[in-house]
C-alpha atoms as a PDB file:
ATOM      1  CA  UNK A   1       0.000   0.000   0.000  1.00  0.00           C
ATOM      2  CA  UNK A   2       1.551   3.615  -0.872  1.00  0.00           C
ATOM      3  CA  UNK A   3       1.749   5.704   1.820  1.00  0.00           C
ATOM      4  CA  UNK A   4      -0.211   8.477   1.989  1.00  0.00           C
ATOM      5  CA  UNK A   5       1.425  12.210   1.235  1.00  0.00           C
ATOM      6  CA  UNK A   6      -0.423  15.033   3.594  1.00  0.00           C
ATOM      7  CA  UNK A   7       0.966  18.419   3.200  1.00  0.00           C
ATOM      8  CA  UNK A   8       0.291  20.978   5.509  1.00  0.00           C
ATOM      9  CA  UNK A   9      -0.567  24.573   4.273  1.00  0.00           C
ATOM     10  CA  UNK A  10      -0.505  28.190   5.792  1.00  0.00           C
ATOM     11  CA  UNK A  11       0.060  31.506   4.451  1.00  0.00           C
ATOM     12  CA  UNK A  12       3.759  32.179   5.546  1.00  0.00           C
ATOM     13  CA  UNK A  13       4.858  28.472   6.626  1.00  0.00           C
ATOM     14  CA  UNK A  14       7.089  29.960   9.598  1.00  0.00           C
ATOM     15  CA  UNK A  15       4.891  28.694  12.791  1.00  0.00           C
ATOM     16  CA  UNK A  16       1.362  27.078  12.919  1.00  0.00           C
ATOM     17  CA  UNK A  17       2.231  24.711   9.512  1.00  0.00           C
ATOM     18  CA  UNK A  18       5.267  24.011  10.490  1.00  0.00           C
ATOM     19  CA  UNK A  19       4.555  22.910  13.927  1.00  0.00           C
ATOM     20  CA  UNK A  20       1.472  20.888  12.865  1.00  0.00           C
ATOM     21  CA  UNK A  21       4.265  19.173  10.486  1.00  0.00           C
ATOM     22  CA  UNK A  22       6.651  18.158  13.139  1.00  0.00           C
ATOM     23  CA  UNK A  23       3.321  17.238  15.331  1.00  0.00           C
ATOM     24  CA  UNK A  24       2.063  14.791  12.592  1.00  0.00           C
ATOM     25  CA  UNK A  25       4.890  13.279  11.553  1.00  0.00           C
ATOM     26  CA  UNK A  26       5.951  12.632  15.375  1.00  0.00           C
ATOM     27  CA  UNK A  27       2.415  11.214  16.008  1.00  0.00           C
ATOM     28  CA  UNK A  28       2.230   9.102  12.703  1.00  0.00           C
ATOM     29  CA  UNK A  29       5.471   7.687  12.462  1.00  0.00           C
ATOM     30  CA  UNK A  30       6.418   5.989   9.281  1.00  0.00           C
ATOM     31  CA  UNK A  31       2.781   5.479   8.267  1.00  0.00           C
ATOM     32  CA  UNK A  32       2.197   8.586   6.341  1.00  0.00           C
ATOM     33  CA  UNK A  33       4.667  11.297   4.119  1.00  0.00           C
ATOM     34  CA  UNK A  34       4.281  14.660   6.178  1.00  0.00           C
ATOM     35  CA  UNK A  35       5.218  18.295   4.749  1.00  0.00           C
ATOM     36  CA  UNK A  36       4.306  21.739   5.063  1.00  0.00           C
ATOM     37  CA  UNK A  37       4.302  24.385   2.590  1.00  0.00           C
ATOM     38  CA  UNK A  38       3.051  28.009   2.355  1.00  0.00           C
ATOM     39  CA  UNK A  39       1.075  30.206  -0.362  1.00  0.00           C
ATOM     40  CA  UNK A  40       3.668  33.399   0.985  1.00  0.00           C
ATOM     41  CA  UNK A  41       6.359  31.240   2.365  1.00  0.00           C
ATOM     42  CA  UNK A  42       8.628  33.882   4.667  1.00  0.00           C
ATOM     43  CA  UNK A  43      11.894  32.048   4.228  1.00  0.00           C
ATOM     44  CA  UNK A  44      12.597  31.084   7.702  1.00  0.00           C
ATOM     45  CA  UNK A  45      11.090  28.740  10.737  1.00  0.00           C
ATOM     46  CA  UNK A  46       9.895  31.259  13.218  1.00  0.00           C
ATOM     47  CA  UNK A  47      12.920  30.788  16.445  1.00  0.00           C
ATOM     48  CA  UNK A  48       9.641  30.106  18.854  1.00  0.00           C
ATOM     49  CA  UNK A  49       8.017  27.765  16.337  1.00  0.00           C
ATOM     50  CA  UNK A  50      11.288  25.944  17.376  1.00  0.00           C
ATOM     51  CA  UNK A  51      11.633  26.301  20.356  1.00  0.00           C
ATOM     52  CA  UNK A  52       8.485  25.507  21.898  1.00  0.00           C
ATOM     53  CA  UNK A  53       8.554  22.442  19.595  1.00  0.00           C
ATOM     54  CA  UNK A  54      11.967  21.757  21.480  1.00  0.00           C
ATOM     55  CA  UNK A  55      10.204  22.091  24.328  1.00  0.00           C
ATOM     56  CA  UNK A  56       7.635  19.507  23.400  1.00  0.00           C
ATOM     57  CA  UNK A  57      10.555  17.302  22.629  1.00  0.00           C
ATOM     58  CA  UNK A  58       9.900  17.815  18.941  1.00  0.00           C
ATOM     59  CA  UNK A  59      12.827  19.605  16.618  1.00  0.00           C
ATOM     60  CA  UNK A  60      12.168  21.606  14.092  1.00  0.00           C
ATOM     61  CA  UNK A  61      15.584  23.381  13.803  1.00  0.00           C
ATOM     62  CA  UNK A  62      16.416  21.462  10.394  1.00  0.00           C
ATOM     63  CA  UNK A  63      12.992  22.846   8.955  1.00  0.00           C
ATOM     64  CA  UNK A  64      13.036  25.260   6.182  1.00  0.00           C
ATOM     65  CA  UNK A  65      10.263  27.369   4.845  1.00  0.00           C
ATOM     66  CA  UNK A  66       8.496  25.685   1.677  1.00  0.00           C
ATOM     67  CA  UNK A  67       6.762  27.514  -1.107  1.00  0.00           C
ATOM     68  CA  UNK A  68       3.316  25.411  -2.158  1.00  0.00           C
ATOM     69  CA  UNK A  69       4.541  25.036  -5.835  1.00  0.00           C
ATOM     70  CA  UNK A  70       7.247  22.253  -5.284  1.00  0.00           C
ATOM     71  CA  UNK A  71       4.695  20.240  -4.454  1.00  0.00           C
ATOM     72  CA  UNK A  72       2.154  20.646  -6.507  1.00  0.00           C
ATOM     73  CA  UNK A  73       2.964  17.676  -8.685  1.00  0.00           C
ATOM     74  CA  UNK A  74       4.547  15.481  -6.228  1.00  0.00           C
ATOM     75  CA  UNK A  75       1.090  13.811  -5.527  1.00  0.00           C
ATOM     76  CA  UNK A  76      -0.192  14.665  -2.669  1.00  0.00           C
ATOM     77  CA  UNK A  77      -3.152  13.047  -1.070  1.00  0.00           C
ATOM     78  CA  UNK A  78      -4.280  15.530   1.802  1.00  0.00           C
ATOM     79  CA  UNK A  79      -4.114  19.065   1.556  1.00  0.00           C
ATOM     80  CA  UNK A  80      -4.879  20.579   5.132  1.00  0.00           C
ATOM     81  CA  UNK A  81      -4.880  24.425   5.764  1.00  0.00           C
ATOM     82  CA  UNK A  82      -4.269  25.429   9.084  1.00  0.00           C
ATOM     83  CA  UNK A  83      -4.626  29.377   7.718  1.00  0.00           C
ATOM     84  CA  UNK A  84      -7.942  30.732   5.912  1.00  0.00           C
ATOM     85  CA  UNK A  85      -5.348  32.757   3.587  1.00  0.00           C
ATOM     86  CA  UNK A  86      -4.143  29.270   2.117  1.00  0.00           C
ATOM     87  CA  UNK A  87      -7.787  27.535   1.958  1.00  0.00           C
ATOM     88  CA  UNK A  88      -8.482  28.871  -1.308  1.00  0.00           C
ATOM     89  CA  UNK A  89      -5.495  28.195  -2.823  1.00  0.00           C
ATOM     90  CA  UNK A  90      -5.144  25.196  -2.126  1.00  0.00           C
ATOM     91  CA  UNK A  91      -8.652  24.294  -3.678  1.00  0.00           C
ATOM     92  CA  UNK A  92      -7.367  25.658  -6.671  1.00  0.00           C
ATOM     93  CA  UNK A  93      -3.815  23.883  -6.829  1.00  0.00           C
ATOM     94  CA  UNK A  94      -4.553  20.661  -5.436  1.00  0.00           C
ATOM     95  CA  UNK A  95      -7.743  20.078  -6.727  1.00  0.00           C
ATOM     96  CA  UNK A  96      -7.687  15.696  -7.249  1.00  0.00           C
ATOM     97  CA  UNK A  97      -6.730  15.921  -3.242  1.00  0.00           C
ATOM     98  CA  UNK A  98      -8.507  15.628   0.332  1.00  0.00           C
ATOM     99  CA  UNK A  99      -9.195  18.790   1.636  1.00  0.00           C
ATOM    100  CA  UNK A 100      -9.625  19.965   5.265  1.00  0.00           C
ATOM    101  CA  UNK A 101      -9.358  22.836   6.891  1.00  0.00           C
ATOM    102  CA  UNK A 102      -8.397  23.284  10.226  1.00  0.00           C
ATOM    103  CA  UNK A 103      -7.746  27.441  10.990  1.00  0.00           C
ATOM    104  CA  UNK A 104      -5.559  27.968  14.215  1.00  0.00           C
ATOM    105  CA  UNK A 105      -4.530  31.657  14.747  1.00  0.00           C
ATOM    106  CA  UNK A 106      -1.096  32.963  14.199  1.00  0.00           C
ATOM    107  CA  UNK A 107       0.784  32.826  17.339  1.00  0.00           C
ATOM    108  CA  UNK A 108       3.298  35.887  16.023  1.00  0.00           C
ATOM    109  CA  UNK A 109      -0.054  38.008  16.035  1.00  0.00           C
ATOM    110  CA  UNK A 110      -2.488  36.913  18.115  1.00  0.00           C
ATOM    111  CA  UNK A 111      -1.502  37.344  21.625  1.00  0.00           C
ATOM    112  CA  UNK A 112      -4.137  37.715  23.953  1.00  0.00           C
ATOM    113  CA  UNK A 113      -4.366  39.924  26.908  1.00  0.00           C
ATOM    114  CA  UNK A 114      -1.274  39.218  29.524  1.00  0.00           C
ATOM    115  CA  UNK A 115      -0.013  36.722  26.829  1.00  0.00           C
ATOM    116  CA  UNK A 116       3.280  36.610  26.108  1.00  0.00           C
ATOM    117  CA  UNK A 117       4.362  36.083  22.505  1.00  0.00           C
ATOM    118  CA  UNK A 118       5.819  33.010  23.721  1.00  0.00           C
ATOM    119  CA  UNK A 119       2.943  32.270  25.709  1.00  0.00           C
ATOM    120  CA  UNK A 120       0.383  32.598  22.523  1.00  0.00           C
ATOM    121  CA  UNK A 121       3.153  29.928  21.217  1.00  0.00           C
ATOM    122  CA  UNK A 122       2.402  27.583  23.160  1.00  0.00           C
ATOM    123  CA  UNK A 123      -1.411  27.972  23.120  1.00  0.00           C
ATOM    124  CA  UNK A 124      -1.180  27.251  19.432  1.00  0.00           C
ATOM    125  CA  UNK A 125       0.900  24.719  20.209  1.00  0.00           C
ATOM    126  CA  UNK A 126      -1.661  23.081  22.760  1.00  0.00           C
ATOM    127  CA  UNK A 127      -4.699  23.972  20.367  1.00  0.00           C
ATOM    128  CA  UNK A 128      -2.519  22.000  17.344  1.00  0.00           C
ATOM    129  CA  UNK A 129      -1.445  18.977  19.000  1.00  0.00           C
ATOM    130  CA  UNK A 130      -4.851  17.732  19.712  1.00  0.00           C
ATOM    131  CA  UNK A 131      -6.145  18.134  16.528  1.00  0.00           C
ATOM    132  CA  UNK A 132      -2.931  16.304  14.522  1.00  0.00           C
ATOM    133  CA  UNK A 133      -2.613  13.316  16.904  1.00  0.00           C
ATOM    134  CA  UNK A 134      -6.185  12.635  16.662  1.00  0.00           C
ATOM    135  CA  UNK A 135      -5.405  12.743  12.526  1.00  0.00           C
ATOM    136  CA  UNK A 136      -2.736  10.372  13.375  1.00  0.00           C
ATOM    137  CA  UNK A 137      -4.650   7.667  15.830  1.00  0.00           C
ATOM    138  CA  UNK A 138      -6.465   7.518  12.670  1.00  0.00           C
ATOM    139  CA  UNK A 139      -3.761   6.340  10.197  1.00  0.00           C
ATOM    140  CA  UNK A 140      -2.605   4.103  13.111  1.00  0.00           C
ATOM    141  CA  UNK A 141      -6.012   2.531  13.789  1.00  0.00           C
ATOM    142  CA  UNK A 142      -6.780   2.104  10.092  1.00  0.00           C
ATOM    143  CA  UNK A 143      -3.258   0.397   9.735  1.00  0.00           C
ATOM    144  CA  UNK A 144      -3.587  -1.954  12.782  1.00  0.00           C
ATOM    145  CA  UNK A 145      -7.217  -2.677  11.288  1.00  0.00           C
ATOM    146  CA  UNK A 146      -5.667  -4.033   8.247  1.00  0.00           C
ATOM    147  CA  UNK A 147      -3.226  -5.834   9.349  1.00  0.00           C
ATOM    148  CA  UNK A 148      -5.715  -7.616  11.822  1.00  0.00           C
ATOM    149  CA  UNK A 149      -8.569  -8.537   9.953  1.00  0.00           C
ATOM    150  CA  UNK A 150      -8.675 -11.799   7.998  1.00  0.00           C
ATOM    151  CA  UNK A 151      -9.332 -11.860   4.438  1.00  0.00           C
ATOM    152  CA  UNK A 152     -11.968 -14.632   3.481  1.00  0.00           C
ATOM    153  CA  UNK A 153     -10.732 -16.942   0.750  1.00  0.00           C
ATOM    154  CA  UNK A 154     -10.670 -15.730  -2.360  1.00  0.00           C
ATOM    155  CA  UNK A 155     -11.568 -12.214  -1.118  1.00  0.00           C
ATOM    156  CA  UNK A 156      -8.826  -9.300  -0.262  1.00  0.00           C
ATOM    157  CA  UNK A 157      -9.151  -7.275   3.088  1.00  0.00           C
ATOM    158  CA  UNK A 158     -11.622  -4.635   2.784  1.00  0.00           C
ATOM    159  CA  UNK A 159      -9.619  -1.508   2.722  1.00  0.00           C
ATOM    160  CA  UNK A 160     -10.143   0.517   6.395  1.00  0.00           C
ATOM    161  CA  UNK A 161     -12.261   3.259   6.522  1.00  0.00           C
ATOM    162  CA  UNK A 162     -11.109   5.963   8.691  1.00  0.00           C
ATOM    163  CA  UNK A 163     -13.864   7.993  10.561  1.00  0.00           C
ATOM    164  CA  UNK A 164     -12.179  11.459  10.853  1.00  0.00           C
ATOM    165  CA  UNK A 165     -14.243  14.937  12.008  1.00  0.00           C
ATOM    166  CA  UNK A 166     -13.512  17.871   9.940  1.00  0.00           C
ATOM    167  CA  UNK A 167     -13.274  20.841  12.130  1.00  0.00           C
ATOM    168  CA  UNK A 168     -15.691  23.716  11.408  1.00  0.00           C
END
């Protein structure tokens, strides 16, 4: 079975797309092909993007900032957005793909109240990691399904079907 290719989309690809990269491919192992990418990528990984990933015990310091186009015909299977900006573009570019979109603010702007721009970090970090790792158990489940059930003679395995809720 080929593994499935998910690429991760935001506008500048410096924080919330790259950490929902590192969170995925941490949670999912070897069982699914994880980038990021953005529409406006800013050239760099965003030092808190790292180093609240560091602190999560994830590293992003290797990262680089992707623009959307080198993957455009590299197959890709799942497109998710993680910025509105990047929704529609990615309906337009990657249009035989999944699509979901799951909007998480950008933790260089949107600090709240007594927040710290490190603190609003981590709250993206916290509001992220849920979200991916429940993607993941999903991939894992459907894989350990497979391998599990019995085929009937003469019959192949059905292929799993994975129940996954698309965020509003």
């Amino acid at each position: 079975m080929k593994t499935p290719r998910i690429l991760i989309m935001c506008n500048g690809n410096s924080c919330r797309s790259q950490m929902a990269e590192g969170l995925l491919r941490q949670a999912a192992g070897d069982l699914i092909e994880v980038h990021s990418a953005g529409t406006n990528p800013v050239g760099y990984v965003h030092p808190l993007a790292i180093e609240v990933m560091a602190q999560a015990g994830i590293d992003l310091s290797t990262h680089t900032s992707k623009h959307y186009a080198q993957f455009v015909s590299k197959g890709i299977d799942t497109v998710i957005t993680v910025c509105d900006e990047a929704r529609e573009a990615a309906s337009l570019l990657f249009e035989g793909s999944r699509h979901f979109h799951w909007p998480f603010g950008n933790p260089s702007k949107d600090v709240r109240g007594s927040e710290t721009i490190l603190d609003a970090f981590r709250r993206i970090r916290s509001e992220i990691s849920p979200v991916f790792q429940a993607y993941a158990a999903g991939y894992t489940q459907a894989k350990t399904t497979e391998e599990t059930a019995p085929a009937c003679s003469g019959h192949p395995r059905p292929r799993p079907v994975m129940a996954l809720h698309v965020l509003p």
